[in-house]
Protein backbone atom coordinates (compact mmCIF):
# COMPACT_ATOMS: atom_id res chain seq x y z
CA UNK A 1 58.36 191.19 52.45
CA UNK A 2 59.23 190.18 48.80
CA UNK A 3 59.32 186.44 47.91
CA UNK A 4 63.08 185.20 47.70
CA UNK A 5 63.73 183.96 44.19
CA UNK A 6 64.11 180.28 43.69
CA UNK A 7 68.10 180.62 42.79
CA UNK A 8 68.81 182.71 45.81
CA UNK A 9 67.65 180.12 48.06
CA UNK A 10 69.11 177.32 45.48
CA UNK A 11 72.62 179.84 45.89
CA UNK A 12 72.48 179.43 49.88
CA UNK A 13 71.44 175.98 49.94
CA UNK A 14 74.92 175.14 47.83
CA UNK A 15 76.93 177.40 49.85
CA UNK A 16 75.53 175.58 53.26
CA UNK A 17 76.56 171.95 51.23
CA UNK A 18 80.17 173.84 51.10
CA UNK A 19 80.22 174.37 54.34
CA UNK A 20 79.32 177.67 54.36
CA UNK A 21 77.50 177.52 57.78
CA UNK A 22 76.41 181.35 57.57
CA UNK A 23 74.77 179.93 54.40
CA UNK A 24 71.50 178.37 56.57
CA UNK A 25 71.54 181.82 58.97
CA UNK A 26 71.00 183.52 55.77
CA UNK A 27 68.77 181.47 53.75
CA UNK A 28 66.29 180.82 57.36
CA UNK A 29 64.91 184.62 57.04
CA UNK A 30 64.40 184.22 53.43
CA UNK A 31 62.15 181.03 53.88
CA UNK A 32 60.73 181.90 57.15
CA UNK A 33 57.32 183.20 55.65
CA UNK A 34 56.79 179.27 53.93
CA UNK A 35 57.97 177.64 56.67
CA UNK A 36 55.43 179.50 59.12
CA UNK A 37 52.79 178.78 56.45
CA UNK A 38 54.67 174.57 56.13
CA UNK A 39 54.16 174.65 60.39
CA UNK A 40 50.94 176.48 60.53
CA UNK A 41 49.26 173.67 58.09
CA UNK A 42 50.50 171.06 60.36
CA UNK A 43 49.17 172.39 63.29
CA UNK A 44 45.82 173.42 61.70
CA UNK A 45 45.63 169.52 61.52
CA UNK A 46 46.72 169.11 65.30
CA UNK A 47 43.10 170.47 66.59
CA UNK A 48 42.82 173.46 69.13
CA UNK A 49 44.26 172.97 72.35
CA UNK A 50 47.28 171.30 71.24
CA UNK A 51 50.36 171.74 73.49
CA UNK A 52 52.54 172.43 70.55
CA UNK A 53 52.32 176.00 68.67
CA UNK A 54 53.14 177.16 65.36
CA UNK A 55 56.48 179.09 66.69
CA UNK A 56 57.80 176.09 68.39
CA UNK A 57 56.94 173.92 65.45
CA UNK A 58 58.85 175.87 63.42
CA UNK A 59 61.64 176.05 66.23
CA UNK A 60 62.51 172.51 66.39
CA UNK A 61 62.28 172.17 62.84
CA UNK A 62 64.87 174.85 62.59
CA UNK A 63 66.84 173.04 64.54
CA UNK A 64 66.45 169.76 63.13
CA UNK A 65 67.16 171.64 59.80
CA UNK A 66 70.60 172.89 60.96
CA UNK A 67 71.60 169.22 61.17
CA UNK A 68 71.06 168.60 58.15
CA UNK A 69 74.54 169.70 57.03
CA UNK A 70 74.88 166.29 55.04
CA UNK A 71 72.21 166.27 52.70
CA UNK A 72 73.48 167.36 49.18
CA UNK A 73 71.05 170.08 48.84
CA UNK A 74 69.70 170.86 45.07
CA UNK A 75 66.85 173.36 45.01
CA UNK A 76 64.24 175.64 46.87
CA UNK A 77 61.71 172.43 46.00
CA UNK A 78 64.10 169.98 47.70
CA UNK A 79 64.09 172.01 50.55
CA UNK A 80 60.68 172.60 51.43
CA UNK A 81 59.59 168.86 50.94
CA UNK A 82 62.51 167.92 53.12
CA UNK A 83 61.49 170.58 55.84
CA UNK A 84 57.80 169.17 55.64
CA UNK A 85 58.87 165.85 56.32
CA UNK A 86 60.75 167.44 59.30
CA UNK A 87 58.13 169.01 60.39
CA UNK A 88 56.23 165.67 60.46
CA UNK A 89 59.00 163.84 62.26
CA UNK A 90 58.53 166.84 65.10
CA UNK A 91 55.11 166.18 65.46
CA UNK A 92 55.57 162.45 65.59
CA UNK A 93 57.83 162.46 68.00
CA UNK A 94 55.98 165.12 70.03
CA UNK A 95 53.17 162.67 70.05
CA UNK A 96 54.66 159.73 70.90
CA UNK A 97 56.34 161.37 73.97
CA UNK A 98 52.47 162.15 74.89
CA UNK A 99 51.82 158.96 74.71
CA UNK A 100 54.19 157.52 76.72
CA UNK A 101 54.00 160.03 79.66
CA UNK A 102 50.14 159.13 79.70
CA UNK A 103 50.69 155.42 79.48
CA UNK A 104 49.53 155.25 76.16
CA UNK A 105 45.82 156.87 76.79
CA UNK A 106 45.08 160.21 74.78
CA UNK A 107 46.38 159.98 71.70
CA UNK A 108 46.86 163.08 69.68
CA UNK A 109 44.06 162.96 66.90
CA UNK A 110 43.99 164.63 63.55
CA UNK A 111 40.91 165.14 61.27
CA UNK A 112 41.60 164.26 57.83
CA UNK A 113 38.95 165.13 55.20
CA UNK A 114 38.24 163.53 52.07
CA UNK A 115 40.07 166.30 50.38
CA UNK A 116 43.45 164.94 51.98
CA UNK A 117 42.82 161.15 52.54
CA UNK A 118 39.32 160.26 51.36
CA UNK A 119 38.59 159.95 55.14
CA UNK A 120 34.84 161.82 55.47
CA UNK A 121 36.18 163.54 58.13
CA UNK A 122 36.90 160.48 60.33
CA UNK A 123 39.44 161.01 63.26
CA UNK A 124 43.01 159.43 62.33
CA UNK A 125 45.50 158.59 65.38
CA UNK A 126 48.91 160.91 64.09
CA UNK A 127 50.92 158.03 65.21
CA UNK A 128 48.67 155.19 63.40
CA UNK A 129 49.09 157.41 60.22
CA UNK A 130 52.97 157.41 60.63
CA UNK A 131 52.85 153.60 60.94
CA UNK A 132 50.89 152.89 57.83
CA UNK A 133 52.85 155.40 55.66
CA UNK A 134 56.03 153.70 56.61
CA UNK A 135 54.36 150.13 55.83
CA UNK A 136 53.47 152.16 52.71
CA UNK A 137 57.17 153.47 52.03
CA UNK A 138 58.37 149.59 52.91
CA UNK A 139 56.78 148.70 49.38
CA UNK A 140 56.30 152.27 47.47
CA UNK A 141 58.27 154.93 49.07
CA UNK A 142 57.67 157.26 46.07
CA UNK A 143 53.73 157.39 46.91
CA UNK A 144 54.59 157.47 50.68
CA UNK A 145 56.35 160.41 49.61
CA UNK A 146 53.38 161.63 47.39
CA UNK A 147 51.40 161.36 50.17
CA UNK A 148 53.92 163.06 52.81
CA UNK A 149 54.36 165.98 50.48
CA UNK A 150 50.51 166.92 49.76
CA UNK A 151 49.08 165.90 53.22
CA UNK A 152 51.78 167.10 55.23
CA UNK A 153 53.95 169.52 53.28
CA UNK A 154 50.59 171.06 51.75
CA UNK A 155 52.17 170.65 48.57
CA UNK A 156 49.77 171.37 45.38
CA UNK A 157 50.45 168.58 42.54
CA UNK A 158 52.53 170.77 40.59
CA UNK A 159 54.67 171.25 43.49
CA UNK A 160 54.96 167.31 44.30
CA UNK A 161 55.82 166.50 40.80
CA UNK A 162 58.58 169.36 40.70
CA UNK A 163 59.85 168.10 44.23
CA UNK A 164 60.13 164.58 42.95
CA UNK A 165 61.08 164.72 39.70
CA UNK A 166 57.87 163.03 38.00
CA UNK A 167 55.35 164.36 36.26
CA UNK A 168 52.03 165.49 37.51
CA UNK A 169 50.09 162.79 35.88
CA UNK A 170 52.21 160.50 37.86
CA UNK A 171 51.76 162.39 40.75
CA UNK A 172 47.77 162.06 40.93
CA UNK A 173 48.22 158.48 40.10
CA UNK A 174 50.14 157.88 43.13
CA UNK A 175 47.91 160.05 45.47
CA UNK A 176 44.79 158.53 44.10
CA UNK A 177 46.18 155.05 45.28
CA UNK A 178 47.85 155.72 48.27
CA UNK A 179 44.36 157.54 49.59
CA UNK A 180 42.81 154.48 49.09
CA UNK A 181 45.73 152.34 50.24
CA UNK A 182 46.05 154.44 53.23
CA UNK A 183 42.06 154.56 54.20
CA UNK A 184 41.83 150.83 53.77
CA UNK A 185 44.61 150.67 55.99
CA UNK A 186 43.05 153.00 58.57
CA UNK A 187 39.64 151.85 58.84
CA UNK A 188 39.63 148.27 57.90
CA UNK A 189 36.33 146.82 57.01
C-alpha cells in the first residue's frame, strides 16, 4: 500500500470540517497503516498480557475520532498528534475502569526507559503518569504536549515541532525539562 500524500489527507480532513461525513470513511483507510503503527506503540508500552489489543485500540480510537466532528481540522500533523492523544485517553480510561472493578489493586504498569522519560527502566503506574502530565499541562501545557506527542504519539522531534508549530530546538528544550520534571515527579527523592 502506497503512503497517502500529506494534502490528500489535509483535502479529507477539510471536507469532514464541512461536514462532509463520507470525508472520515475515506480518509480512515488512508491512515489506517499509522494509526496501527500510533496503537501498536501504545500497547508495546502496555506489557504482554494486557486485556486490550492493538485492533481494539485502534477501534475505540476510531470511534472516539468520529466525534471529533468539531475540531477545525488543519493538516495530516494535526491529525495524528490529536489521534495519539486519543489513543492515550483510551488507555486511560481502560485503566482506570481496571482499577475500579479491582478496588483499586493491580494497576496497569508501563516500563518507561530512559530513552522516553529518563526512567532506567523503572515501572510507572499509566494512571500516575496521566496525573502528573496534567499537573504538568496546569502550568506548561505546550511541554505536556511535547511530552504526549514523543512518549505517546511516538512522534520523532521533527514531527513534534511540525505538529506544534515550534521549532525543533524548542522542542528538545521542552522534552529535556519535562523528563526531568516528570521523573522528579514520579519518583520523588
Amino acid at each position: 500500500m502506497t503512503v497517502p500524500s500529506s494534502r490528500e489527507v489535509t483535502r479529507l480532513l477539510k471536507a469532514w470540517n464541512l461536514g462532509e461525513d463520507d470525508a472520515f470513511h475515506q480518509l480512515v483507510p488512508l491512515v489506517y497503516q499509522e494509526l496501527r503503527r500510533l496503537a501498536h506503540r501504545h500497547m508495546r508500552k502496555e506489557g504482554q498480557g494486557h486485556i486490550l489489543q492493538t485492533t481494539a485500540l485502534i477501534n475505540e480510537a476510531y470511534i472516539r475520532l468520529q466525534d471529533l466532528n468539531q475540531i477545525n481540522w488543519q493538516n495530516r500533523s494535526q491529525f495524528f498528534a490529536i489521534s495519539a492523544q486519543v489513543m492515550r485517553r483510551v488507555l486511560v480510561d481502560f485503566a482506570r475502569s481496571r482499577k475500579a472493578r479491582k478496588r483499586g489493586g493491580g494497576l496497569d504498569r508501563i516500563t518507561l526507559n530512559e530513552e522516553v522519560l529518563g526512567t532506567d527502566g523503572k515501572n510507572l503506574d499509566l494512571l500516575a503518569l496521566d496525573e502528573v502530565l496534567e499537573r504538568l499541562s496546569g502550568f506548561d501545557a505546550r511541554k505536556a504536549r511535547v511530552v504526549e506527542l514523543r512518549f505517546y504519539g511516538g512522534f520523532s522531534v521533527s514531527e513534534t515541532a511540525e505538529a506544534l508549530g515550534i521549532s525543533p530546538e524548542t522542542v528538545m528544550r521542552d522534552w529535556k525539562f519535562a523528563r526531568a520534571w516528570l521523573f522528579k515527579e514520579m519518583f520523588p527523592q
